[in-house]
C-alpha atoms as a PDB file:
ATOM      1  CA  UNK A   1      89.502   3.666-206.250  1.00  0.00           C
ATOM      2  CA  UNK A   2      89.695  -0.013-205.830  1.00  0.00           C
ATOM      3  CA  UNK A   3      88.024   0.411-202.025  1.00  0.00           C
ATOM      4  CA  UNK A   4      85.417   2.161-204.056  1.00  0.00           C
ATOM      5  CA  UNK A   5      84.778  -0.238-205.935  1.00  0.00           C
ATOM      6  CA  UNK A   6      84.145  -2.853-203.224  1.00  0.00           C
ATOM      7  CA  UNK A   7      82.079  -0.702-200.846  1.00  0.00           C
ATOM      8  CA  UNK A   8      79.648  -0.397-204.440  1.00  0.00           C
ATOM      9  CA  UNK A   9      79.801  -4.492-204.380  1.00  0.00           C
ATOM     10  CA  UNK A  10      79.095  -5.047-201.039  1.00  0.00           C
ATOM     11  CA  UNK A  11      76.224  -2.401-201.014  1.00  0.00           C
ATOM     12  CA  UNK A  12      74.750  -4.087-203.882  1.00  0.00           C
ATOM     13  CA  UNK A  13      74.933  -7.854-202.791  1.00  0.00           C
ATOM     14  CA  UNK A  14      73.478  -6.118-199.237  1.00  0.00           C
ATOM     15  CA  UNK A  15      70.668  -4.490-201.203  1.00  0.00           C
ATOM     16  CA  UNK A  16      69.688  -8.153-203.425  1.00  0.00           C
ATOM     17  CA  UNK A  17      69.837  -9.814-199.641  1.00  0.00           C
ATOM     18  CA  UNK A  18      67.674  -7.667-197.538  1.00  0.00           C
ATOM     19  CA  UNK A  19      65.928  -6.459-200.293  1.00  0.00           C
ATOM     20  CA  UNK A  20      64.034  -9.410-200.518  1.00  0.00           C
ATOM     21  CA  UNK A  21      60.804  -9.709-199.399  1.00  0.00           C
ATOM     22  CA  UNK A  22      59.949 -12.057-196.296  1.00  0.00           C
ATOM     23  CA  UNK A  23      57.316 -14.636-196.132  1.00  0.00           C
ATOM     24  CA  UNK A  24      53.945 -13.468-196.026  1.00  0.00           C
ATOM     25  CA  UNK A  25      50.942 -10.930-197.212  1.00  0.00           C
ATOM     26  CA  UNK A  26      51.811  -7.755-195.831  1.00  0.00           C
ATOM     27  CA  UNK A  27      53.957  -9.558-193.367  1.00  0.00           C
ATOM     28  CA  UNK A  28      51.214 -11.523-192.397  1.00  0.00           C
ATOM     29  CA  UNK A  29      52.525 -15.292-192.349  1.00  0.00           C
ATOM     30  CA  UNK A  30      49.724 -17.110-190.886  1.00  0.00           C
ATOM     31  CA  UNK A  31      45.883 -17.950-192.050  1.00  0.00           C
ATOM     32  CA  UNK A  32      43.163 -19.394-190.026  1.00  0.00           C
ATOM     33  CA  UNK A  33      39.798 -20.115-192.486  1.00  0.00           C
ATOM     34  CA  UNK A  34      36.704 -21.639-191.667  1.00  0.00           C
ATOM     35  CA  UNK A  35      35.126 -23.106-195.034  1.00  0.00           C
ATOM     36  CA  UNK A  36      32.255 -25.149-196.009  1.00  0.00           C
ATOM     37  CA  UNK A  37      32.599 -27.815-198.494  1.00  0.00           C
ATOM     38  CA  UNK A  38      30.166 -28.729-200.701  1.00  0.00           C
ATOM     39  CA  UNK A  39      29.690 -31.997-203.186  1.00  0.00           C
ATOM     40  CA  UNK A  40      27.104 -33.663-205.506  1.00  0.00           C
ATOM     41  CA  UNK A  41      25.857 -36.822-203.847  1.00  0.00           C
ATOM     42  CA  UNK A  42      25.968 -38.835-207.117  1.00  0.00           C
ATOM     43  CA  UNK A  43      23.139 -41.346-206.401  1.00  0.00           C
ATOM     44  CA  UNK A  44      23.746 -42.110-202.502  1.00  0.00           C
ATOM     45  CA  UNK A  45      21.585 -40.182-199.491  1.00  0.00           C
ATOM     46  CA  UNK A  46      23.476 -37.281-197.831  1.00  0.00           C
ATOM     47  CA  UNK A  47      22.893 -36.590-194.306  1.00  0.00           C
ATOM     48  CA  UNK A  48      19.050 -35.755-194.575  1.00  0.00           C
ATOM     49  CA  UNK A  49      18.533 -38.840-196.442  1.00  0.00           C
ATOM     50  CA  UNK A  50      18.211 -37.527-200.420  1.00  0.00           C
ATOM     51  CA  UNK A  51      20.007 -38.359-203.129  1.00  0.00           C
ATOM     52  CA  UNK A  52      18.254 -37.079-205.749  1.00  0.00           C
ATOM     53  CA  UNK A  53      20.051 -34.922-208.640  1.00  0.00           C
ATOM     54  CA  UNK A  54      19.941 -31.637-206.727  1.00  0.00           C
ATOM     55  CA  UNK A  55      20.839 -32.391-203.243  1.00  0.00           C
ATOM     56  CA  UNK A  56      24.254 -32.541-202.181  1.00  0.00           C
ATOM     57  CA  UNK A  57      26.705 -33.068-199.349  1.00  0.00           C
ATOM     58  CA  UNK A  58      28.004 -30.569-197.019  1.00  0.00           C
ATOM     59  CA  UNK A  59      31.168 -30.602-194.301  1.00  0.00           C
ATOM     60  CA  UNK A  60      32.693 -28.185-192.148  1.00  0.00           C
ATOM     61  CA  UNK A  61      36.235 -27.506-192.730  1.00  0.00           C
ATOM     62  CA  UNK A  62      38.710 -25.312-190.417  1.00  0.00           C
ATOM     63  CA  UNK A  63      42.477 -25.099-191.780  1.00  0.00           C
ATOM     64  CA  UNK A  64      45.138 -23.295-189.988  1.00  0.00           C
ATOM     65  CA  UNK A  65      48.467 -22.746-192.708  1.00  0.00           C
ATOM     66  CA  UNK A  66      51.735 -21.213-191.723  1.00  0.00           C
ATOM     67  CA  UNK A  67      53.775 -19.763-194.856  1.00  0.00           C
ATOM     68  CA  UNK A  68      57.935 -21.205-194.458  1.00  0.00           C
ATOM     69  CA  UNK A  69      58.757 -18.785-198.102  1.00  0.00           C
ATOM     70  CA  UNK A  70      57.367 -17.124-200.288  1.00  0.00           C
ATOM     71  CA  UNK A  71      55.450 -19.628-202.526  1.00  0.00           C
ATOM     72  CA  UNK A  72      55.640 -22.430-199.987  1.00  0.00           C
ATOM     73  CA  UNK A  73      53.672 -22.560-197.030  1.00  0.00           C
ATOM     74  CA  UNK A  74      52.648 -25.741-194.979  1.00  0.00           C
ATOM     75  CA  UNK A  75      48.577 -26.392-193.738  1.00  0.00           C
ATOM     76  CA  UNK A  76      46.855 -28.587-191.279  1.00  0.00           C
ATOM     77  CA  UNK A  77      42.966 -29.298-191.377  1.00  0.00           C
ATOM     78  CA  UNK A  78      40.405 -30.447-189.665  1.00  0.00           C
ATOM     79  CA  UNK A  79      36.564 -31.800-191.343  1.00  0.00           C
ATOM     80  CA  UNK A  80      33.885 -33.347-189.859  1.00  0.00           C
ATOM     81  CA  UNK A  81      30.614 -34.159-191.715  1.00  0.00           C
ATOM     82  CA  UNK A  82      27.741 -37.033-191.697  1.00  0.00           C
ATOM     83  CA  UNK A  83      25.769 -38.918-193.974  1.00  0.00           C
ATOM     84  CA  UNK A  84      24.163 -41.863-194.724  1.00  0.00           C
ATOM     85  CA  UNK A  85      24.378 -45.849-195.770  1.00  0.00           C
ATOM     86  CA  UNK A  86      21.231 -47.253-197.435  1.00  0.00           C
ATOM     87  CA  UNK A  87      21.141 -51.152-196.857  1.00  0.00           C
ATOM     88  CA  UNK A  88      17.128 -50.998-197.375  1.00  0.00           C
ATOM     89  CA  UNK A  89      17.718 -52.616-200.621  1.00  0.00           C
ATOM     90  CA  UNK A  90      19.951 -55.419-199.955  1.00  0.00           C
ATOM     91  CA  UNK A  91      19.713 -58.707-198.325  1.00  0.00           C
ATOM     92  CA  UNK A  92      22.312 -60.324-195.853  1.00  0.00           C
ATOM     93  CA  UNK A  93      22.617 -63.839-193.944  1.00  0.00           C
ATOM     94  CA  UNK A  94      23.003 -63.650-190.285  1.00  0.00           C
ATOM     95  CA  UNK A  95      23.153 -66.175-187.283  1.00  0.00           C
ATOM     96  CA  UNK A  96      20.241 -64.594-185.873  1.00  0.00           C
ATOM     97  CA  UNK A  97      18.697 -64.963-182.101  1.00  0.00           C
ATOM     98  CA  UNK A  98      15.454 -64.499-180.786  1.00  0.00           C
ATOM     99  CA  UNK A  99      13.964 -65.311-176.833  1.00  0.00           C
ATOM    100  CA  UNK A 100      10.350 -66.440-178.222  1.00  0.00           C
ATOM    101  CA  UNK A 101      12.172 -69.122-180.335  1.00  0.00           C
ATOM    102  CA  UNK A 102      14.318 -71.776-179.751  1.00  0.00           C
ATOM    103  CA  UNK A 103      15.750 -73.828-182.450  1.00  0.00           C
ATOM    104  CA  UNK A 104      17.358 -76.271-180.668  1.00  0.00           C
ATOM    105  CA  UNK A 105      20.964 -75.191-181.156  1.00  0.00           C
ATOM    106  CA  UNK A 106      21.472 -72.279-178.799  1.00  0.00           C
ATOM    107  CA  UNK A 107      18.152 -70.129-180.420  1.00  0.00           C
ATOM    108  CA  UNK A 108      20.294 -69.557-183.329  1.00  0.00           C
ATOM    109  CA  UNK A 109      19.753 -70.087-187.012  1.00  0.00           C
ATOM    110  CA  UNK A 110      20.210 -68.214-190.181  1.00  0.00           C
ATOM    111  CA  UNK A 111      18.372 -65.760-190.969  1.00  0.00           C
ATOM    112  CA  UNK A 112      18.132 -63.626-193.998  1.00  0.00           C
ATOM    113  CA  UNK A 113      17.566 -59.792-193.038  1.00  0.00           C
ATOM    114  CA  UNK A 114      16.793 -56.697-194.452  1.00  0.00           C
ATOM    115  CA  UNK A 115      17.296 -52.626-193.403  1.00  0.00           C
ATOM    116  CA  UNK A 116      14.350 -50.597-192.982  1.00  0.00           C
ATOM    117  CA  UNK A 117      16.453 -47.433-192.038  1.00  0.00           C
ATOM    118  CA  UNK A 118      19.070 -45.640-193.218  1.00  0.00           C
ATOM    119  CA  UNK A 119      22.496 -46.130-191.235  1.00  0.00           C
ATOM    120  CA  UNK A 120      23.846 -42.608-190.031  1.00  0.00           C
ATOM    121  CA  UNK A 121      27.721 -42.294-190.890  1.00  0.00           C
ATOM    122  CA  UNK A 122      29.797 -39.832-189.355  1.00  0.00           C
ATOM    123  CA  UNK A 123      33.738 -39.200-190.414  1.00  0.00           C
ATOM    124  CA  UNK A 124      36.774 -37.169-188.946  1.00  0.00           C
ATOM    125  CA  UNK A 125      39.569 -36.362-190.908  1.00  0.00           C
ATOM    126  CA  UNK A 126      42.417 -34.631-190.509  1.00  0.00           C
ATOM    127  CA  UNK A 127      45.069 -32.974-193.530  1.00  0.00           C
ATOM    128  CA  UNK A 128      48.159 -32.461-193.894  1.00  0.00           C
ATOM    129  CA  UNK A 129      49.203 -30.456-197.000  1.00  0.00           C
ATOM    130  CA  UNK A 130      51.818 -28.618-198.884  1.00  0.00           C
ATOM    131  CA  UNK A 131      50.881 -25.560-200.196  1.00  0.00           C
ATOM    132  CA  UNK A 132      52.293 -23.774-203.624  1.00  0.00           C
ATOM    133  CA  UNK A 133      51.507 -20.301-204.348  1.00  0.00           C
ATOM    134  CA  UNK A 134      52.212 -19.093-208.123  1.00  0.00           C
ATOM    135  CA  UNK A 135      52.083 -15.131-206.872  1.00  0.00           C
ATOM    136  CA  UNK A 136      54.449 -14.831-204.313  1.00  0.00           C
ATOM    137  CA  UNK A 137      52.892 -14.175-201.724  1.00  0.00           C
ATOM    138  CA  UNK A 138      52.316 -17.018-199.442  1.00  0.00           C
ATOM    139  CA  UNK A 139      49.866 -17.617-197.668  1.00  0.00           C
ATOM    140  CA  UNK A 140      47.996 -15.504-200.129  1.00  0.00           C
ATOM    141  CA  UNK A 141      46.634 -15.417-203.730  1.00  0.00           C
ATOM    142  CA  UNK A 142      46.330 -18.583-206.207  1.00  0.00           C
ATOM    143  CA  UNK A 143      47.851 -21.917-204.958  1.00  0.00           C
ATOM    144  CA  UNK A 144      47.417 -25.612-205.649  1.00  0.00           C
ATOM    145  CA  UNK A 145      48.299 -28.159-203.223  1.00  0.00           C
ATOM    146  CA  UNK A 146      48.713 -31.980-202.313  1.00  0.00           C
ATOM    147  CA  UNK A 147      48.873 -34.107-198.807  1.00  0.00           C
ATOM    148  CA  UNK A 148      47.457 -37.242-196.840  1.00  0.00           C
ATOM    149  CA  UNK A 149      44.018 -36.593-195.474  1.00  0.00           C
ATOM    150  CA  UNK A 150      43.232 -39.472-191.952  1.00  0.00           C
ATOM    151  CA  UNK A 151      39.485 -40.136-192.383  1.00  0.00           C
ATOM    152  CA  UNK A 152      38.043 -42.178-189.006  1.00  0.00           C
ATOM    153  CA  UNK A 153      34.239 -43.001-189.912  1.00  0.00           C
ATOM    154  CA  UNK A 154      31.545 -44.519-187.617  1.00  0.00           C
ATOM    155  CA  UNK A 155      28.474 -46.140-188.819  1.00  0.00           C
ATOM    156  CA  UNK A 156      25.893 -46.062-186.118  1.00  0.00           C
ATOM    157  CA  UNK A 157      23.844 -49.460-186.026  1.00  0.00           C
ATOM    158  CA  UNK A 158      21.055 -48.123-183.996  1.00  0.00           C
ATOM    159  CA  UNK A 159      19.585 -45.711-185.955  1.00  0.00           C
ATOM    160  CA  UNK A 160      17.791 -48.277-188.478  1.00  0.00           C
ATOM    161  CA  UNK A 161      15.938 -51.809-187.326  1.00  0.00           C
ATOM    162  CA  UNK A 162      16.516 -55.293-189.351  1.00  0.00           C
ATOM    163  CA  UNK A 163      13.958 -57.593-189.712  1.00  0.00           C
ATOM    164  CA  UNK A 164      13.979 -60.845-191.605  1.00  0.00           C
ATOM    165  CA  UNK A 165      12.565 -61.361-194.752  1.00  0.00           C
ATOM    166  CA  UNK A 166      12.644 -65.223-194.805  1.00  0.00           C
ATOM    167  CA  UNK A 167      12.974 -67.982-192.251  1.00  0.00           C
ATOM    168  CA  UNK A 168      13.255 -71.345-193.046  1.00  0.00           C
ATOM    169  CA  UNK A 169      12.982 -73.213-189.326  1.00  0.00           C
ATOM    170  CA  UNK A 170      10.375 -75.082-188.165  1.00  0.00           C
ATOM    171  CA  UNK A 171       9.338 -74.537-184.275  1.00  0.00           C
ATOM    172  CA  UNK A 172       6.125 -75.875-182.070  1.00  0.00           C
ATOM    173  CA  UNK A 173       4.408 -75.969-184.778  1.00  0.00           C
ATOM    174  CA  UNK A 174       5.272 -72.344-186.055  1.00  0.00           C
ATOM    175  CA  UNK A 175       7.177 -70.984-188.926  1.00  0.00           C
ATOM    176  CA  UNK A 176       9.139 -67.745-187.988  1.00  0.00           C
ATOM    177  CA  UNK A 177       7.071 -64.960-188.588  1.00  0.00           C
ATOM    178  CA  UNK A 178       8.195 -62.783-191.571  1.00  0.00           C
ATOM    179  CA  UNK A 179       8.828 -59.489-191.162  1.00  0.00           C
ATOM    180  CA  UNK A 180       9.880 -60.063-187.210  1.00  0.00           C
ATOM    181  CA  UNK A 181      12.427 -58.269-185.591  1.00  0.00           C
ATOM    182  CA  UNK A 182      14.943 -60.842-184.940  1.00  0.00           C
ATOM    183  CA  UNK A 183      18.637 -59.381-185.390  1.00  0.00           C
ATOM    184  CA  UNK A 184      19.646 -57.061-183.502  1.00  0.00           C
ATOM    185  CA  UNK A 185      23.923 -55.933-184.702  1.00  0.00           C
ATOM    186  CA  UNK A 186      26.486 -57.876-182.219  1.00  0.00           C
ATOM    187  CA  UNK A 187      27.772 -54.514-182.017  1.00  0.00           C
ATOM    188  CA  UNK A 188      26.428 -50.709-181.723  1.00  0.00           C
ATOM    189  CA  UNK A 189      28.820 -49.297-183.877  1.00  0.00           C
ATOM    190  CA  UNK A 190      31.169 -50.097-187.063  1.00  0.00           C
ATOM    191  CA  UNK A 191      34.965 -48.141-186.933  1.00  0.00           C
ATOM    192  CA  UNK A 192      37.283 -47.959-189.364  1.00  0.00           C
ATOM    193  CA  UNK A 193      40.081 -45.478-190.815  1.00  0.00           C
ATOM    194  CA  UNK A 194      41.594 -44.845-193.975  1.00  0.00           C
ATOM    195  CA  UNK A 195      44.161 -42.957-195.533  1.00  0.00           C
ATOM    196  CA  UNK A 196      43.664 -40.492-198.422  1.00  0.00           C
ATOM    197  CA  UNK A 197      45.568 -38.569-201.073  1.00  0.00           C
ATOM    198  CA  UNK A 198      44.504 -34.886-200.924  1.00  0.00           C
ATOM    199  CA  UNK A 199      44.864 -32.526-203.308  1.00  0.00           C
ATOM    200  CA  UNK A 200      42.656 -29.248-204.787  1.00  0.00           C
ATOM    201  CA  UNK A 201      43.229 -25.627-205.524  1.00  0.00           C
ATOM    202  CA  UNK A 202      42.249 -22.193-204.466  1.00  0.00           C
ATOM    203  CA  UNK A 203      41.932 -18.421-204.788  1.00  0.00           C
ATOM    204  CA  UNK A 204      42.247 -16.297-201.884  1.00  0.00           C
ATOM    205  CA  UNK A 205      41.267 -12.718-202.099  1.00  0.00           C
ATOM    206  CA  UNK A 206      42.020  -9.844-199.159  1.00  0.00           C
ATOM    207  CA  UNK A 207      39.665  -7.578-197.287  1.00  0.00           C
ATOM    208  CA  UNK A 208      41.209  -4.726-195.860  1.00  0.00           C
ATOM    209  CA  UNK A 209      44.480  -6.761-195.638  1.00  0.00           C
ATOM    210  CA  UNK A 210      43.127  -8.892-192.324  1.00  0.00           C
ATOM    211  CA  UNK A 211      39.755 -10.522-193.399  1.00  0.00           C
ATOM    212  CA  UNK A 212      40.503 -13.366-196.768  1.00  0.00           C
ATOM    213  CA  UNK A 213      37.808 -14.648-198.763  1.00  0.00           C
ATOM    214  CA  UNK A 214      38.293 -18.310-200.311  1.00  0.00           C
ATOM    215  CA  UNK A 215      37.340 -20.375-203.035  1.00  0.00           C
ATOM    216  CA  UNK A 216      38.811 -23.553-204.123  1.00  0.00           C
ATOM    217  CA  UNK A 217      38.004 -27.355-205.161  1.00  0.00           C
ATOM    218  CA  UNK A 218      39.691 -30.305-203.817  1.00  0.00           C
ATOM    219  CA  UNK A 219      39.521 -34.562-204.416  1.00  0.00           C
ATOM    220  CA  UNK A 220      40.528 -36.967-202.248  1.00  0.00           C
ATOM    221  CA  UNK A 221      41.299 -40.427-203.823  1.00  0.00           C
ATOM    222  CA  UNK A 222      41.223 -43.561-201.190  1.00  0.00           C
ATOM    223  CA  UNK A 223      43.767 -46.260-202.625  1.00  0.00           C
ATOM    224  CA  UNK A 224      41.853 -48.958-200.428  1.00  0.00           C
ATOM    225  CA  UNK A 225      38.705 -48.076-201.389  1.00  0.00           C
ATOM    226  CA  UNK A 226      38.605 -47.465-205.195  1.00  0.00           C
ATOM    227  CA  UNK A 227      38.983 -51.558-206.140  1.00  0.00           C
ATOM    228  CA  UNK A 228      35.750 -51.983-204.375  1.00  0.00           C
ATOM    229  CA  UNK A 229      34.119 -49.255-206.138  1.00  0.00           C
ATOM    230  CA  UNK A 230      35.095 -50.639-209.654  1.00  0.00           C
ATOM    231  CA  UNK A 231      34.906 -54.246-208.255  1.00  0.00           C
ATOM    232  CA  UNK A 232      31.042 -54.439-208.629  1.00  0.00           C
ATOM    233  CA  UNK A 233      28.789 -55.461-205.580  1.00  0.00           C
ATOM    234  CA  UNK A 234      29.625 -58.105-203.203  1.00  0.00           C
ATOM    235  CA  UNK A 235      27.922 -60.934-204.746  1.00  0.00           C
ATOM    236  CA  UNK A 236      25.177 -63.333-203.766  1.00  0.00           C
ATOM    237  CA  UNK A 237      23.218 -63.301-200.623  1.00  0.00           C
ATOM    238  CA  UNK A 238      26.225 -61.287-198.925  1.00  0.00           C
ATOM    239  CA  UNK A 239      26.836 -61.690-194.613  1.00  0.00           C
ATOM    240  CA  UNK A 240      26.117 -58.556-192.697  1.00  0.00           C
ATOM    241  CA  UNK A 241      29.848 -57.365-192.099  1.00  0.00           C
ATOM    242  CA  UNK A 242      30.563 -57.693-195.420  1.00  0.00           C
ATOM    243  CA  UNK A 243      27.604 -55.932-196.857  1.00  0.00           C
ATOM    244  CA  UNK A 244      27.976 -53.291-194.590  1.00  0.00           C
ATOM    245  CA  UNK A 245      31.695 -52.911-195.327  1.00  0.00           C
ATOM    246  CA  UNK A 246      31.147 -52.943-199.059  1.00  0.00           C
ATOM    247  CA  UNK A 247      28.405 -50.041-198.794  1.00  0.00           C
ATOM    248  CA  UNK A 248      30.584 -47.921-196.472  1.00  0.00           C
ATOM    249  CA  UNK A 249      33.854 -48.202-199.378  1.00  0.00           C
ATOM    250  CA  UNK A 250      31.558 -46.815-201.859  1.00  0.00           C
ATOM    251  CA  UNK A 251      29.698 -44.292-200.361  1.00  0.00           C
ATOM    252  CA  UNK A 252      33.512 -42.410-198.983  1.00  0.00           C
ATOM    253  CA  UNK A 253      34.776 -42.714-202.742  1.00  0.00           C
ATOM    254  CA  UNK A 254      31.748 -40.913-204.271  1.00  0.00           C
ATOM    255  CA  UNK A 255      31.790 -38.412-201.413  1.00  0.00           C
ATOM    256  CA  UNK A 256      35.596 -37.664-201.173  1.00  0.00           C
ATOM    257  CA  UNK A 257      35.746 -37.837-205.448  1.00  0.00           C
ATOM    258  CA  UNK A 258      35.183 -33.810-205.898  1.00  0.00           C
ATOM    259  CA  UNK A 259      34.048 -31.112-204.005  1.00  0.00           C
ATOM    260  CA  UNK A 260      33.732 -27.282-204.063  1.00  0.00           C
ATOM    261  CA  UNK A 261      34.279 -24.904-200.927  1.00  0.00           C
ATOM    262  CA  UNK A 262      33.515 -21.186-199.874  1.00  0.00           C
ATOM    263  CA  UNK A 263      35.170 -19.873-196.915  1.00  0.00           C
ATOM    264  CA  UNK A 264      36.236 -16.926-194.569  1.00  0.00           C
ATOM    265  CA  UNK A 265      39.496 -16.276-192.380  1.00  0.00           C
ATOM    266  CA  UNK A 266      42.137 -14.634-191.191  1.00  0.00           C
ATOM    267  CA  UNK A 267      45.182 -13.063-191.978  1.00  0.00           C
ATOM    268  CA  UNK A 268      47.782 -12.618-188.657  1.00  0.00           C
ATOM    269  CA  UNK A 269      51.618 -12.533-188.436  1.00  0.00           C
END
């Protein structure tokens, strides 16, 4: 009787044990989706240039998340999308340069400069996030989720021209011409990177048990950025470098702030 008794424990704790279901949807562990991401522009020009009310941004997303249990599962990602800097409507100092004048000191003097073009800005990033799933059924169903998101951006200089809107030196009997094109950036491009704190949720919904349908928002806050944001502008008759730096920190808040996405994947083992 007593050896009864035990073979009826150990069948039971072997039934709670393997009873248990394994990671994954349909024992389907692993999710590659594509998704676009959408977001309102909130006053600064997307990547065609508007910023009115009812334009927005747009980036393409592609995730690829592993489940390790049940509700937890694990996600890289990788977005790329461009957009746009307006400096038309500021005014910086430069040392500027120009062959047809010499001032004296090297054919340098300062110059004050405007934009006439938007600057084209194009970012990289790359998540990392943990995933929590309140069905059960990871990587599938409802889940919110949190991580560091790597953003490299890269203004390019060339695609707008700066030409001075006042010049105060005296040469051969000329005064600089307003309006000329005398700066030309020391360099063609402006790099930097930044680190992010991701987070969003989403609802995934199965076709057929291969094809998933997805739907989710997401922010990403930028702990270097944000004081500039709430800091006000730069102040004064602001240098190139730091006009251009104080225009790229606000437009990656407002972008990163909220956004919606819509996308399409796969379920596999």
């Amino acid at each position: 009787m007593r050896i009864l008794y035990i073979l009826l424990i150990v069948s039971g704790l072997a039934s709670s044990v393997f009873g248990q279901k394994a990671p994954g949807y349909m024992g389907k562990k692993t999710k590659i989706v594509y998704s676009g991401i959408i977001s309102p522009v909130l006053g600064y020009p997307n990547s065609a240039g508007n910023s009115d009310l009812f334009s927005f941004n747009f980036s393409h997303n592609l995730s690829i998340e592993r489940a390790a249990n049940r509700i937890r599962s694990y996600a890289v990602a990788l977005e790329m999308f461009s957009s746009k800097l307006d400096m038309t409507q500021n005014r910086f100092t430069e040392l500027a340069y120009h062959p047809e004048f010499d001032f004296g000191n090297g054919g340098e003097d300062l110059v004050e400069f405007q934009a006439q073009d938007l600057i084209d800005l194009r970012v990289l990033a790359v998540s990392l996030n943990s995933i929590r799933y309140g069905t059960g059924m990871a990587p599938f169903g409802v889940n919110f989720y949190w991580g560091v998101k790597v953003l490299m951006m890269e203004e390019d200089l060339t695609s707008s021209t700066f030409k001075s809107v006042s010049l105060d030196t005296y040469n051969s009997g000329n005064w600089g011409i307003e309006g000329s094109i005398y700066y030309v950036p020391k360099d063609d491009t402006y790099k930097t990177t930044t680190i992010g704190i991701n987070f969003g949720g989403e609802i995934n919904r199965a076709i057929q048990d291969v094809v998933v349908i997805n739907l989710g928002v997401q922010s990403t806050i930028l702990p270097t950025y944000v004081g500039t944001w709430f800091g006000g502008g730069s102040g004064g008759t602001p240098s190139f470098e730091s006009e251009l730096e104080f225009q790229h920190k606000n437009r990656m808040v407002v972008h990163q702030i909220f956004s919606m996405k819509i996308g399409v994947g796969i379920l596999l083992p």
